[in-house]
PDB file of N, CA and C in Angstrom:
ATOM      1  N   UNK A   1    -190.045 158.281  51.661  1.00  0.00           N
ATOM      2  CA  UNK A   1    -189.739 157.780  50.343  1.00  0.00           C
ATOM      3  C   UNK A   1    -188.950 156.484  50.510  1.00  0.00           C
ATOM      4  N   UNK A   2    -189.228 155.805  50.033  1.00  0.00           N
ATOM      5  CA  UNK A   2    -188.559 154.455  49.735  1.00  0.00           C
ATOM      6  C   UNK A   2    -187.066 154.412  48.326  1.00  0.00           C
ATOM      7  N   UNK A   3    -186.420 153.427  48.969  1.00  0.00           N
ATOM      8  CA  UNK A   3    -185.345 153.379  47.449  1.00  0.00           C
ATOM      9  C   UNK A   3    -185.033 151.688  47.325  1.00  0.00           C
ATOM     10  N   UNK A   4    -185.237 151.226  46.191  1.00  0.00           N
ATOM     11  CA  UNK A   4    -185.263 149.549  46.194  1.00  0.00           C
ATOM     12  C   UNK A   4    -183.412 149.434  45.745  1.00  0.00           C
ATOM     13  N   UNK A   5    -182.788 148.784  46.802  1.00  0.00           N
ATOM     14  CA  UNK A   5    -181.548 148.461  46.256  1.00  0.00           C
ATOM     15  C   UNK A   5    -181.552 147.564  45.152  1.00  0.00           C
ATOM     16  N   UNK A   6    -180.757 147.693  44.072  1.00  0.00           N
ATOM     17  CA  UNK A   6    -180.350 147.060  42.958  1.00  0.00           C
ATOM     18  C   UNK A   6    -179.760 145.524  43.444  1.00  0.00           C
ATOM     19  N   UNK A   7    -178.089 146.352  43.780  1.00  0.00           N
ATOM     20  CA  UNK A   7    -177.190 145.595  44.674  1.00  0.00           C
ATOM     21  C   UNK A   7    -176.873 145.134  45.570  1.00  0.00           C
ATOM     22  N   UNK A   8    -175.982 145.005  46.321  1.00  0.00           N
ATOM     23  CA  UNK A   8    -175.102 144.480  47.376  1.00  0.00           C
ATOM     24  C   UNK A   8    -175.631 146.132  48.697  1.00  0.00           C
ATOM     25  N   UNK A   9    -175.598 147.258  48.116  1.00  0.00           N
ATOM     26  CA  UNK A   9    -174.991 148.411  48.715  1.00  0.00           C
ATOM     27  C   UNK A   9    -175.314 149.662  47.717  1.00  0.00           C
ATOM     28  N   UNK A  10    -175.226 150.716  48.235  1.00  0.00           N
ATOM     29  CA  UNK A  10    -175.111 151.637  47.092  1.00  0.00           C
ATOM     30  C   UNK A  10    -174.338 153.476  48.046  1.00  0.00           C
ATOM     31  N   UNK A  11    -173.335 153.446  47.392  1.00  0.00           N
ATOM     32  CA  UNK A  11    -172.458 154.835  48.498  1.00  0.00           C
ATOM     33  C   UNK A  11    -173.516 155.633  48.572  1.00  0.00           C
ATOM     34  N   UNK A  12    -173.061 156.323  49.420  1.00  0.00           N
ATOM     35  CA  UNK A  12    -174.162 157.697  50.298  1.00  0.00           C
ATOM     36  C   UNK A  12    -174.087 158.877  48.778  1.00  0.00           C
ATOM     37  N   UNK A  13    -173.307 159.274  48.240  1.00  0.00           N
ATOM     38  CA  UNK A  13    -173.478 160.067  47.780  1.00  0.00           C
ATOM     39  C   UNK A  13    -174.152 159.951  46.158  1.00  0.00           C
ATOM     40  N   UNK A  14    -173.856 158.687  46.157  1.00  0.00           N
ATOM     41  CA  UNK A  14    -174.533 158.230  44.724  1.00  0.00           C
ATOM     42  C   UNK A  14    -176.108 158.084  44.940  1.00  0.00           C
ATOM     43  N   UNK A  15    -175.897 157.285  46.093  1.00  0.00           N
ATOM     44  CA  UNK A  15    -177.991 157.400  46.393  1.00  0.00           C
ATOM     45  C   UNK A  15    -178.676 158.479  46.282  1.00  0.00           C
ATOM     46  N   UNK A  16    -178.162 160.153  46.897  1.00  0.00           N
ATOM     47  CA  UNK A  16    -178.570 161.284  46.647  1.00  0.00           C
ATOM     48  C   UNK A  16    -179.017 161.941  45.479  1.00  0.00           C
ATOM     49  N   UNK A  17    -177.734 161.183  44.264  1.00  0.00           N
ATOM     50  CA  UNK A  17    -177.478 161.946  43.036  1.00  0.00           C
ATOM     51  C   UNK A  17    -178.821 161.218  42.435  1.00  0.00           C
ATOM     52  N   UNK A  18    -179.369 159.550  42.421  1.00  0.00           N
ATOM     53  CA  UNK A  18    -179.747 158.989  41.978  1.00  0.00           C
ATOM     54  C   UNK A  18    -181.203 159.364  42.332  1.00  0.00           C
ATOM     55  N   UNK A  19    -181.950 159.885  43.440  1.00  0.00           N
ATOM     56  CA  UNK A  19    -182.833 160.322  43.700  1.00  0.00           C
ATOM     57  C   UNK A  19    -183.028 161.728  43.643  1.00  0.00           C
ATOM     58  N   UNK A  20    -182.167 162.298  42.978  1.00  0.00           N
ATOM     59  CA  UNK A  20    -182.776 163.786  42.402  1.00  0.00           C
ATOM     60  C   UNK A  20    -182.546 165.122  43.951  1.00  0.00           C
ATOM     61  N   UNK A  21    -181.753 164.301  44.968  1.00  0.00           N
ATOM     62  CA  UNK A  21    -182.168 165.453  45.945  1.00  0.00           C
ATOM     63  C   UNK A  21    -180.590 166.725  46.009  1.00  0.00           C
ATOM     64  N   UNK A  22    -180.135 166.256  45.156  1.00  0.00           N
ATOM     65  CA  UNK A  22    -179.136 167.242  44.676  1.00  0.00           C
ATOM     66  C   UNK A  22    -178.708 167.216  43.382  1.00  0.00           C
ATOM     67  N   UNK A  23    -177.723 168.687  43.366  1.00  0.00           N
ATOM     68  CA  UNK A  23    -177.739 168.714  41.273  1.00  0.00           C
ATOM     69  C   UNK A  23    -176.660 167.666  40.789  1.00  0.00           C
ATOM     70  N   UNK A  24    -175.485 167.165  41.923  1.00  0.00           N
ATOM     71  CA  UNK A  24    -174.509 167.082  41.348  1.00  0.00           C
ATOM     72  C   UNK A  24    -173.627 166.395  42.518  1.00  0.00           C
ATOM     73  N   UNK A  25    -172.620 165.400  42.295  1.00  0.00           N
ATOM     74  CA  UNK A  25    -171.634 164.644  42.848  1.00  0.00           C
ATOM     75  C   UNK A  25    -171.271 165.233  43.874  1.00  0.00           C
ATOM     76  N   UNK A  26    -170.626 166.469  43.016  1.00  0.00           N
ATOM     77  CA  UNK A  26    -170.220 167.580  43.633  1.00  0.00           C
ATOM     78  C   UNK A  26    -170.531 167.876  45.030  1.00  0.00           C
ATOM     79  N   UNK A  27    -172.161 168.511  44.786  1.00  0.00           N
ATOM     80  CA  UNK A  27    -172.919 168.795  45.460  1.00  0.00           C
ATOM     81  C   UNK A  27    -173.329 167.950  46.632  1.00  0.00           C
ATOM     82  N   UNK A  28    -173.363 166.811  46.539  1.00  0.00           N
ATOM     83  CA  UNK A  28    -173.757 165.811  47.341  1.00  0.00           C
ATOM     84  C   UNK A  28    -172.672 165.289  48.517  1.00  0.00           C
ATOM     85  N   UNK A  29    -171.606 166.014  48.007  1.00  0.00           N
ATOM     86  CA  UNK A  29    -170.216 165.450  48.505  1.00  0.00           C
ATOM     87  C   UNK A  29    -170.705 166.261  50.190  1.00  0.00           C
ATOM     88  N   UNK A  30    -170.653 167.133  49.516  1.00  0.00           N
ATOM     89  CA  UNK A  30    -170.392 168.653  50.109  1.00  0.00           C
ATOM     90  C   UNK A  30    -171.374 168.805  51.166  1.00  0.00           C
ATOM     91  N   UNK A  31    -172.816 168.368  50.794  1.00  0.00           N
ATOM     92  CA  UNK A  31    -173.910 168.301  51.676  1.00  0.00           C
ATOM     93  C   UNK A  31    -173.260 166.840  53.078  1.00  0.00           C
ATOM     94  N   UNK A  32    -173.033 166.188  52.852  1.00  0.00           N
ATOM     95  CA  UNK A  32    -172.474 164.976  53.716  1.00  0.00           C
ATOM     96  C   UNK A  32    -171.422 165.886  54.148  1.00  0.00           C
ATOM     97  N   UNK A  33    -170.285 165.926  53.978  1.00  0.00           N
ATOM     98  CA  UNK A  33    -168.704 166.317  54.496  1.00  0.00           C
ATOM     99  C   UNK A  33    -169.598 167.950  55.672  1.00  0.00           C
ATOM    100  N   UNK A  34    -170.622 168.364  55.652  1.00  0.00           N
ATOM    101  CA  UNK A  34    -171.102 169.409  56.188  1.00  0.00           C
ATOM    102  C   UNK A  34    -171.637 168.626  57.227  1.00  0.00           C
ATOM    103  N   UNK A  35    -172.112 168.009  57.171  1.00  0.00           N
ATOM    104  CA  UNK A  35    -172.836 167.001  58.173  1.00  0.00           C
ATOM    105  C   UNK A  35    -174.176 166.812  58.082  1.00  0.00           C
ATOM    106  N   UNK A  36    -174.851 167.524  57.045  1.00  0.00           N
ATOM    107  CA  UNK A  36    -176.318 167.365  56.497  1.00  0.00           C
ATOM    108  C   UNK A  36    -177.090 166.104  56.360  1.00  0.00           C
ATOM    109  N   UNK A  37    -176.158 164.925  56.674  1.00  0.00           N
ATOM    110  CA  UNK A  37    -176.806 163.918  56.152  1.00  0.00           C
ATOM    111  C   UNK A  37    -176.803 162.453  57.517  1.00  0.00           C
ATOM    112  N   UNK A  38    -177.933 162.215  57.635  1.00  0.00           N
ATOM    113  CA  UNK A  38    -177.754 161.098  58.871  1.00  0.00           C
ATOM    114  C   UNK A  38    -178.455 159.769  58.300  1.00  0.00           C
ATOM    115  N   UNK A  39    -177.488 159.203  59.035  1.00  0.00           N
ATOM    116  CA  UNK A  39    -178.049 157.692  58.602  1.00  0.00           C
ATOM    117  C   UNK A  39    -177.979 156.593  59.772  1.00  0.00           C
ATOM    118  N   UNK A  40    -179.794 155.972  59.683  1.00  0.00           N
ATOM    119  CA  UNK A  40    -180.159 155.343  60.864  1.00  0.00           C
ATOM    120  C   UNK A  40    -179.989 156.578  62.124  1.00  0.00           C
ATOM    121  N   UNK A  41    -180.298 157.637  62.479  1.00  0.00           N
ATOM    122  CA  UNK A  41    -180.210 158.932  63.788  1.00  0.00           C
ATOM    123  C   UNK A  41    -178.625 159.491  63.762  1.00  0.00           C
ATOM    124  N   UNK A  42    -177.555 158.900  62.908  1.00  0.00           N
ATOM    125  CA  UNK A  42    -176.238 159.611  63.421  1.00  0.00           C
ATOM    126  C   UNK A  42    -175.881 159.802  62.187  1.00  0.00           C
ATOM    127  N   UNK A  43    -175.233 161.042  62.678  1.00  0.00           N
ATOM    128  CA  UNK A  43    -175.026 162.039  61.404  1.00  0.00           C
ATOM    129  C   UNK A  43    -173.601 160.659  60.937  1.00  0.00           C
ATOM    130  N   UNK A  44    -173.467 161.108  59.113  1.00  0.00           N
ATOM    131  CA  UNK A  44    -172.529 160.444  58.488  1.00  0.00           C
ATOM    132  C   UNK A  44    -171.786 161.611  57.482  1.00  0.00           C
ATOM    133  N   UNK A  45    -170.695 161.337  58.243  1.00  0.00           N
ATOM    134  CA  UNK A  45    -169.265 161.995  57.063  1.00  0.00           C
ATOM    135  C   UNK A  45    -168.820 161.332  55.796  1.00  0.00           C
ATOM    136  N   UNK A  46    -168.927 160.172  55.825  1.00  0.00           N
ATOM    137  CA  UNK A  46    -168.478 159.478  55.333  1.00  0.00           C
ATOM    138  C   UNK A  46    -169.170 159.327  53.488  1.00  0.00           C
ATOM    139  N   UNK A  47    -168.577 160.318  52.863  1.00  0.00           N
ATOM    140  CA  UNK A  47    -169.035 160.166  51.116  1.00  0.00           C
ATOM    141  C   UNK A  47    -169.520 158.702  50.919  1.00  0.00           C
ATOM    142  N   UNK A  48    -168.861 158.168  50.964  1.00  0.00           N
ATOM    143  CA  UNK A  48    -168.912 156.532  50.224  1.00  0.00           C
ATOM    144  C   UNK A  48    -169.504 155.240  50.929  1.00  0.00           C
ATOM    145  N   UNK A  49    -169.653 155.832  52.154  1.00  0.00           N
ATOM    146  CA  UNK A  49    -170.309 155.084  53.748  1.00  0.00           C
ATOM    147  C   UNK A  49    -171.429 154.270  52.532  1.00  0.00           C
ATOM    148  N   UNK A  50    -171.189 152.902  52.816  1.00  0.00           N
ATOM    149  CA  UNK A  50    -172.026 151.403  52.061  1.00  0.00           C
ATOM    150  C   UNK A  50    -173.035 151.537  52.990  1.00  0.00           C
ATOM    151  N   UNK A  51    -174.469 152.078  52.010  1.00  0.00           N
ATOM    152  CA  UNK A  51    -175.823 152.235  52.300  1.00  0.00           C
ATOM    153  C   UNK A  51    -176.557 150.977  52.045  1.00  0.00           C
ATOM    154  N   UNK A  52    -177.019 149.760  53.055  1.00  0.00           N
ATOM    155  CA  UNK A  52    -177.802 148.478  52.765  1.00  0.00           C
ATOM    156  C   UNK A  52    -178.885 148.505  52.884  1.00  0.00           C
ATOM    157  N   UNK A  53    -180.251 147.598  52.428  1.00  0.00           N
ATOM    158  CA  UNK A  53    -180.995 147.616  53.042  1.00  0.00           C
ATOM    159  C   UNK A  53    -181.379 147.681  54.268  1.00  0.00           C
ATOM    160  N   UNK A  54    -182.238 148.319  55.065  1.00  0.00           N
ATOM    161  CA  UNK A  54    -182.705 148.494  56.105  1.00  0.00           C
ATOM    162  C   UNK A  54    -181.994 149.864  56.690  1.00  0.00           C
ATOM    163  N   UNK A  55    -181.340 150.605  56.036  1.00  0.00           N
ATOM    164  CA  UNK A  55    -180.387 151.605  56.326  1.00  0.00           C
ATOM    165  C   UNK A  55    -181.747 153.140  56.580  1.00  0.00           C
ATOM    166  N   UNK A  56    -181.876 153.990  57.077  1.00  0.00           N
ATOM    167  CA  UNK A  56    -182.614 155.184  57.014  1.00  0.00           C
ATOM    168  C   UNK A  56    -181.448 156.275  56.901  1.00  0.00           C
ATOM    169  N   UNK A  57    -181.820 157.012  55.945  1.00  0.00           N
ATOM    170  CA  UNK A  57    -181.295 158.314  55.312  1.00  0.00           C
ATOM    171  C   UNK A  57    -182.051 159.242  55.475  1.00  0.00           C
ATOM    172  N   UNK A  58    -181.584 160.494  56.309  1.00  0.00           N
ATOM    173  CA  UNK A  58    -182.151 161.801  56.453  1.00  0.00           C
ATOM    174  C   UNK A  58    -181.293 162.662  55.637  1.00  0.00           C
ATOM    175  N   UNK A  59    -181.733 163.532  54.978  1.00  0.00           N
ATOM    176  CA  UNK A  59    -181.239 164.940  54.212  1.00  0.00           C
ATOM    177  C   UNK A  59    -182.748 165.903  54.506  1.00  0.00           C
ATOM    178  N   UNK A  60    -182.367 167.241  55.060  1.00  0.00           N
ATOM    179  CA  UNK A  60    -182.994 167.893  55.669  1.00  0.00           C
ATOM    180  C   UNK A  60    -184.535 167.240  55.898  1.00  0.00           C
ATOM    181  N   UNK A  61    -185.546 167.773  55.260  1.00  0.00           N
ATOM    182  CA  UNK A  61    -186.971 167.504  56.003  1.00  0.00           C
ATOM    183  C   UNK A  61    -187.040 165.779  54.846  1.00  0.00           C
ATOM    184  N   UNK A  62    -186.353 165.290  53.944  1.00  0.00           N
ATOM    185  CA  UNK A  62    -186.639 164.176  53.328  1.00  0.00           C
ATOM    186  C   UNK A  62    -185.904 162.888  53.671  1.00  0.00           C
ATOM    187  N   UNK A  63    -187.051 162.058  53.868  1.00  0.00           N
ATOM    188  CA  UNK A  63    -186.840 160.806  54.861  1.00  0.00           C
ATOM    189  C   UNK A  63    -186.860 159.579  53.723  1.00  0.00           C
ATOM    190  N   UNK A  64    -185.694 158.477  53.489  1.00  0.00           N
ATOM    191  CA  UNK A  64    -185.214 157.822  52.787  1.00  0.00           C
ATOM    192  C   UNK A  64    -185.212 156.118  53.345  1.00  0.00           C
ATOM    193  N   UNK A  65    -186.065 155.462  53.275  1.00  0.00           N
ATOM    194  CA  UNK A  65    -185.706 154.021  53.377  1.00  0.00           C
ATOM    195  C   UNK A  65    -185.087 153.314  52.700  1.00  0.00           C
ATOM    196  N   UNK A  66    -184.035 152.210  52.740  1.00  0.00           N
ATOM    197  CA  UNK A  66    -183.523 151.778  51.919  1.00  0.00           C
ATOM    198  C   UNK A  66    -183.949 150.549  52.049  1.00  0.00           C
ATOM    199  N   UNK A  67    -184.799 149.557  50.940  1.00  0.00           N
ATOM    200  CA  UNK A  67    -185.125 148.210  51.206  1.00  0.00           C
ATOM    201  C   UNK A  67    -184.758 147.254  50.163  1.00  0.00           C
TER     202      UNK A  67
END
């Protein structure tokens, strides 16, 4: 799946909420701080970690380009 940046950047956990792959902020927090979530092959803790173009986002089997 592809995601067209708007901006500058867009935080890790807002990109999630914004593509439907969780219910809730909340939720999204929680999936990252677990370690569920990698970006470019290494896992990311980081809630708010500035997602740019060319960035790759894994959350379980769904694969995320950012361009």
């Amino acid at each position: 799946m592809k995601f067209e940046l708007k901006d500058d950047y867009i935080e890790l956990f807002k990109l999630l909420k914004v593509l439907d792959l969780v219910d809730s902020g909340a939720h999204a927090k929680l999936l990252i701080a677990d370690g569920y979530a990698k970006r470019n092959g290494e896992v990311e803790f980081r809630k708010r970690a500035k997602i740019v173009s060319g960035d790759i986002i894994k959350i379980a089997e769904v694969t995320v380009e950012v361009v």
